[in-house]
Protein backbone atom coordinates (compact mmCIF):
# COMPACT_ATOMS: atom_id res chain seq x y z
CA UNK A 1 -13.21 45.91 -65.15
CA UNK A 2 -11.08 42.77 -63.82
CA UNK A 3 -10.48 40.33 -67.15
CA UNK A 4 -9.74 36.63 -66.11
CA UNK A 5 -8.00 34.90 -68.15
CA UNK A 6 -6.71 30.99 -68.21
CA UNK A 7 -4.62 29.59 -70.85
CA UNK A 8 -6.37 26.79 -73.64
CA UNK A 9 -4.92 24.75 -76.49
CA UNK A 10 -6.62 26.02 -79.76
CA UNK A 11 -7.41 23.46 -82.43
CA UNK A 12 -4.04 24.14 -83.63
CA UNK A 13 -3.24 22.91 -80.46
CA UNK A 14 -1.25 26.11 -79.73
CA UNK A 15 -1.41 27.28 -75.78
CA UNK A 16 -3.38 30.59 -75.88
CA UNK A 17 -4.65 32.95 -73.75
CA UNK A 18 -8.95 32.76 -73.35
CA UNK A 19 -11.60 35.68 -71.63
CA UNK A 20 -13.32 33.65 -68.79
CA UNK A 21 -16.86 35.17 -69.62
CA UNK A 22 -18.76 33.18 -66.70
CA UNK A 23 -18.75 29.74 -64.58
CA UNK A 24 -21.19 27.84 -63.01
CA UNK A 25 -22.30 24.76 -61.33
CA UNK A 26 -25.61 22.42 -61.97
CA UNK A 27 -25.89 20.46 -59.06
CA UNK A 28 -28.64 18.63 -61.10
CA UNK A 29 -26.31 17.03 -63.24
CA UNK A 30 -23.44 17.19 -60.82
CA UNK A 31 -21.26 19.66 -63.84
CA UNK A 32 -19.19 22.44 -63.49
CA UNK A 33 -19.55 24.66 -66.79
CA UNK A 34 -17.26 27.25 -67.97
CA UNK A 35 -17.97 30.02 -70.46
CA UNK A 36 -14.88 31.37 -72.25
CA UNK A 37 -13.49 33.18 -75.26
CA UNK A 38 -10.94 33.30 -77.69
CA UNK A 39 -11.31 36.79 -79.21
CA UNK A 40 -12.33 35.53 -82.41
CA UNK A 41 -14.44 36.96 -85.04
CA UNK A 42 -17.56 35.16 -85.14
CA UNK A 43 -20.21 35.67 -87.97
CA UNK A 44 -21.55 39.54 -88.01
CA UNK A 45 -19.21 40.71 -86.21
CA UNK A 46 -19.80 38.36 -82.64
CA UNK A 47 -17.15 37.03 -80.90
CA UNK A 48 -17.23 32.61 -80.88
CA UNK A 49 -17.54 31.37 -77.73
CA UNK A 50 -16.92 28.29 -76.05
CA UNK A 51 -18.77 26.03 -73.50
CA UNK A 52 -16.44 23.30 -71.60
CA UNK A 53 -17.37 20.96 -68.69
CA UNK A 54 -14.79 21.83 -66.20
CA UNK A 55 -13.72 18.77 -63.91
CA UNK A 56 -11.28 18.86 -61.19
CA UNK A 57 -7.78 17.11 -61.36
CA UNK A 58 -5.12 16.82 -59.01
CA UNK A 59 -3.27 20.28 -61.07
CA UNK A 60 -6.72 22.34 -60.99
CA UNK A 61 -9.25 21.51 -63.63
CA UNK A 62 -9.33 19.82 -66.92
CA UNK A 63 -11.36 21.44 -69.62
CA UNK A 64 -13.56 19.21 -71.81
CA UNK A 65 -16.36 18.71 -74.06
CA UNK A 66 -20.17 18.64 -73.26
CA UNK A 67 -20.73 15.18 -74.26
CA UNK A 68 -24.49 15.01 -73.49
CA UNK A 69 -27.77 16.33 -74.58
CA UNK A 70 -29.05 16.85 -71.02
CA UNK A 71 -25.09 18.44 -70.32
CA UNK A 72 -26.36 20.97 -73.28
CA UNK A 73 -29.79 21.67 -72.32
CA UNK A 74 -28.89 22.28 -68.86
CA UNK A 75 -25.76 24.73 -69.94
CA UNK A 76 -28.33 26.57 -72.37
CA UNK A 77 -30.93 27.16 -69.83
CA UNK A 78 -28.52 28.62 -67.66
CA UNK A 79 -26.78 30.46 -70.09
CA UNK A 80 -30.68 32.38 -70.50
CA UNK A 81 -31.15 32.93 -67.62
CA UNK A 82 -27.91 34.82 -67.18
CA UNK A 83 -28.19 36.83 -70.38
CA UNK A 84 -32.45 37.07 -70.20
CA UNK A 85 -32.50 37.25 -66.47
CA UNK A 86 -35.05 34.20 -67.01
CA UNK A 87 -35.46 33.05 -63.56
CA UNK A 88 -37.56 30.05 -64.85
């Protein structure tokens, strides 16, 4: 299995490697979404994983925050449909 992988500041704003888990667009909203993970231990034994709005730059894309409830709500119905195969 091909890994991607892009490089992210952690909150110790250290440049790390991340797991791209999945992307996708919501034309709705007019975002580009992007799944990825650290490899840290979540609680039980999960992995914590991170959601980012990705917007294009001039030097590829800039990762940032979902900064919206609708962003959220749109990103999490998505997200189920992926993981539930929800085609709702």
């Amino acid at each position: 299995m091909l890994l991607r992988t892009i490089t992210v500041e952690n909150e110790a704003q250290e440049v790390v490697n991340a797991a791209v888990l999945c992307s996708f667009a919501i034309p709705e909203i007019d975002r580009n979404i992007l799944v990825y993970s650290l490899n840290e231990e979540g609680r039980h034994g999960t992995a914590k994983v991170y959601v980012a709005r990705a917007t294009a730059s001039e030097k590829g894309y800039l990762l940032g925050a979902l900064e919206s409830e609708l962003e959220w709500q749109y990103a999490k119905h998505v997200l189920k449909q992926i993981t539930q195969g929800d085609e709702s």
